[in-house]
Protein backbone atom coordinates (compact mmCIF):
# COMPACT_ATOMS: atom_id res chain seq x y z
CA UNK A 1 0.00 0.00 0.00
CA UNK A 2 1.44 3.39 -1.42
CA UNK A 3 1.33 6.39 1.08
CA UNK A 4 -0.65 8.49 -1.16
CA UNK A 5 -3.28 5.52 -0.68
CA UNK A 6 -2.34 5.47 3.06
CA UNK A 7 -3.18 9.54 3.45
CA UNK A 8 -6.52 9.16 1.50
CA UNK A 9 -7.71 6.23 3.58
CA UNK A 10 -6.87 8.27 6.66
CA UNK A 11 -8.38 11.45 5.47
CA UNK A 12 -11.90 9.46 4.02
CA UNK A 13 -11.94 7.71 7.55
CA UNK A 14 -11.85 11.21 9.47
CA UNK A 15 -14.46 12.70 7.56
CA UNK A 16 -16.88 10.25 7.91
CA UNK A 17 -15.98 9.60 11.58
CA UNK A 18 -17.19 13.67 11.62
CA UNK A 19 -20.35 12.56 9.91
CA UNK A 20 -20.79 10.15 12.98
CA UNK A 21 -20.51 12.21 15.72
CA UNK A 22 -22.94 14.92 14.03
CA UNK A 23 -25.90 12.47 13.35
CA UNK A 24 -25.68 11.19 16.82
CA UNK A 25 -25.72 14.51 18.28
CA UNK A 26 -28.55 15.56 15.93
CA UNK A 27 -30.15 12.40 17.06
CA UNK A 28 -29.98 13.25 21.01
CA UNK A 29 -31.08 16.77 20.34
CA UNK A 30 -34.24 15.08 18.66
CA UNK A 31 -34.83 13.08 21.47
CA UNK A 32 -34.62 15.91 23.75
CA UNK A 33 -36.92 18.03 21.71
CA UNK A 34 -39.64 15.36 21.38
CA UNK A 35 -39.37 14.42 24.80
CA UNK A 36 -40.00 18.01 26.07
CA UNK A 37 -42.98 18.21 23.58
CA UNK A 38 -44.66 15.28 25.03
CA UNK A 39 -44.43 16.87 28.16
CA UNK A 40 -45.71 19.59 27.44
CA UNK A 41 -48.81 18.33 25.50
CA UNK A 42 -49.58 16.13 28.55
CA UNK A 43 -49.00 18.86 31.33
CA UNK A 44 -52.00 20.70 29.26
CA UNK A 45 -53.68 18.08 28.82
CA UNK A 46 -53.96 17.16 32.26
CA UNK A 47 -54.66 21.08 33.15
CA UNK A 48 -57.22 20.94 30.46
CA UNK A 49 -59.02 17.95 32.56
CA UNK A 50 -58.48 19.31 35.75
CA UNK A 51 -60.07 22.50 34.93
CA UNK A 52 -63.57 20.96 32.53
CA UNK A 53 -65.33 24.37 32.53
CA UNK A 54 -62.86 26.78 31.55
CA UNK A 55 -63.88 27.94 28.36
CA UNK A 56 -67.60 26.18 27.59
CA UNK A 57 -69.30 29.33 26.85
CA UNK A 58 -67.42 30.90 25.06
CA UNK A 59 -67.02 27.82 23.02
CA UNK A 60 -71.00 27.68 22.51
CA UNK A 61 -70.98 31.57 21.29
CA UNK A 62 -68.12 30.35 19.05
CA UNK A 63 -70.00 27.48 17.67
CA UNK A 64 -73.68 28.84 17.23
CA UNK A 65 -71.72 31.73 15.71
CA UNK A 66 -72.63 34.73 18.04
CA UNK A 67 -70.73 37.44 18.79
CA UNK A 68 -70.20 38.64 22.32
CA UNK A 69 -71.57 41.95 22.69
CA UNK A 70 -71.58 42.30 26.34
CA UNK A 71 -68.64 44.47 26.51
């Protein structure tokens, strides 16, 4: 094996070895991303349930398509 083929053997193995370590940090900052968005979906969710009247009639207005004039 010629040096020349030595050097680009080295050089292809770095590169790709670079390749590596970016997908699996891509990959963990992924999982931390949808990990935090499941969270956060359930935690309102679960506020959502907690609370069951919050918002019901202003949802009805909103549905039977009447305005709220009582401002």
């Amino acid at each position: 094996m010629s040096l020349r083929n030595l050097i680009a053997a080295a050089a292809v193995c770095s590169v790709l070895s670079g390749c590596v370590v970016a997908a699996a940090a891509d990959l963990a900052a992924t999982t931390v991303m949808t990990a935090g968005k499941i969270a956060v979906k359930g935690t309102g969710a679960l506020v959502r349930a907690a609370i069951p009247d919050g918002d019901n009639k202003d949802n009805k207005r909103k549905e039977d398509g009447q305005a709220d004039d009582s401002q």
